[in-house]
C-alpha atoms as a PDB file:
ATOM      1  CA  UNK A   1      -8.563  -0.200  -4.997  1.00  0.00           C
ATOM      2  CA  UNK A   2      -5.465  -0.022  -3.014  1.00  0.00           C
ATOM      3  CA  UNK A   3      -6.251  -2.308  -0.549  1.00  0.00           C
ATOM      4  CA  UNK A   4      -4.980  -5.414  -2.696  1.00  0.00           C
ATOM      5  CA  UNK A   5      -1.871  -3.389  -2.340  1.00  0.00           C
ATOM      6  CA  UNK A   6      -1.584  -3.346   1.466  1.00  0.00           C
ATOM      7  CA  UNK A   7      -0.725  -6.131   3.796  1.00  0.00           C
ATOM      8  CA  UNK A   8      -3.237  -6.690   6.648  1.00  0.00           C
ATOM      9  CA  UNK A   9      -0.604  -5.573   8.700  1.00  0.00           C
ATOM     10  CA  UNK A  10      -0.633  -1.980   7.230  1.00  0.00           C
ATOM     11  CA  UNK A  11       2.321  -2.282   5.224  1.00  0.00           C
ATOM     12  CA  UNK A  12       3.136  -2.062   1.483  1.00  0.00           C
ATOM     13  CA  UNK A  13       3.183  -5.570  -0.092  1.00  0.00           C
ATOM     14  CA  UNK A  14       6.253  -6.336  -2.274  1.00  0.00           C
ATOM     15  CA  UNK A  15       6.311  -5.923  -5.838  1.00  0.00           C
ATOM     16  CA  UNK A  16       7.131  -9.879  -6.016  1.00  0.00           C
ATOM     17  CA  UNK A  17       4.094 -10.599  -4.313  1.00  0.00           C
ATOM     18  CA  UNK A  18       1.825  -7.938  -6.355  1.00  0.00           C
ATOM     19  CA  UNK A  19       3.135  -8.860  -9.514  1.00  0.00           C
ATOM     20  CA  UNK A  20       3.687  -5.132 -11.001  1.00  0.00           C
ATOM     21  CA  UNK A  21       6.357  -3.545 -12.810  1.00  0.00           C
ATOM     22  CA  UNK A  22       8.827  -1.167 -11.079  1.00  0.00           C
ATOM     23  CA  UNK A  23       7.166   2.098 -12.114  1.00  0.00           C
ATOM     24  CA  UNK A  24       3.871   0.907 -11.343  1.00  0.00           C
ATOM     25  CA  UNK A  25       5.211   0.223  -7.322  1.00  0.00           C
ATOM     26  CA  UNK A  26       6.276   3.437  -7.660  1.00  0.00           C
ATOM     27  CA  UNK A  27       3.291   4.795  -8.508  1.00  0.00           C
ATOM     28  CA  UNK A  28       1.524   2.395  -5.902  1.00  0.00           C
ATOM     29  CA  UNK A  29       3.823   4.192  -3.021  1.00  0.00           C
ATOM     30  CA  UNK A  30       3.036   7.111  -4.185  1.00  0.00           C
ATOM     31  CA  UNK A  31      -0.501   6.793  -3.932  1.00  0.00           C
ATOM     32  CA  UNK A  32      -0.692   4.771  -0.773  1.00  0.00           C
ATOM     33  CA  UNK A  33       1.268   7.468   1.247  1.00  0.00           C
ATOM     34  CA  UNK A  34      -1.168   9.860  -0.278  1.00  0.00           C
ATOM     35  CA  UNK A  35      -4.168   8.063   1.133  1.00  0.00           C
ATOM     36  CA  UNK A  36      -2.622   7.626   4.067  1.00  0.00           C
ATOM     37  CA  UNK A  37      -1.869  11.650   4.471  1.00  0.00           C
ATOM     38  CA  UNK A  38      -5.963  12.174   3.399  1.00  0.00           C
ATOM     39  CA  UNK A  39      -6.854   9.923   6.383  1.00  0.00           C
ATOM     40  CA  UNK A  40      -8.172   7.171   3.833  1.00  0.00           C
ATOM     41  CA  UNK A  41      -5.531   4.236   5.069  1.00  0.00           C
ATOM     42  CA  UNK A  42      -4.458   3.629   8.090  1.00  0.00           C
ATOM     43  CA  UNK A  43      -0.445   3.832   8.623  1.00  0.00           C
ATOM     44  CA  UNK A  44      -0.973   0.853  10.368  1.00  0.00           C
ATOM     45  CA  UNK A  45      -3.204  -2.016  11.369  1.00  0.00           C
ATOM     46  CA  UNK A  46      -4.243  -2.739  14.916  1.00  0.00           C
ATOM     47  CA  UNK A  47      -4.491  -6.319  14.001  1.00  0.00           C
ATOM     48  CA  UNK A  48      -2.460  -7.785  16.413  1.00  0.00           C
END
């Protein structure tokens, strides 16, 4: 899923932290602003 790929914040993690090659953060991005367009992530958290 692309949860592991989110911060609990909302936010992208780093590809130092995920441990994946450029192309596949790329590809991450990609699919994260997708979901985020379809309404299936949040932009953002409301952890606060």
């Amino acid at each position: 899923t692309l949860r592991k790929f989110i911060s609990d914040r909302g936010k992208i993690r780093a590809r130092r932290v995920t441990g994946v090659t450029v192309q596949e953060q790329r590809k991450i991005a990609k699919a994260v602003k997708n979901a985020r367009e379809m309404a299936l992530l949040p932009y953002t958290s409301s952890a606060r």
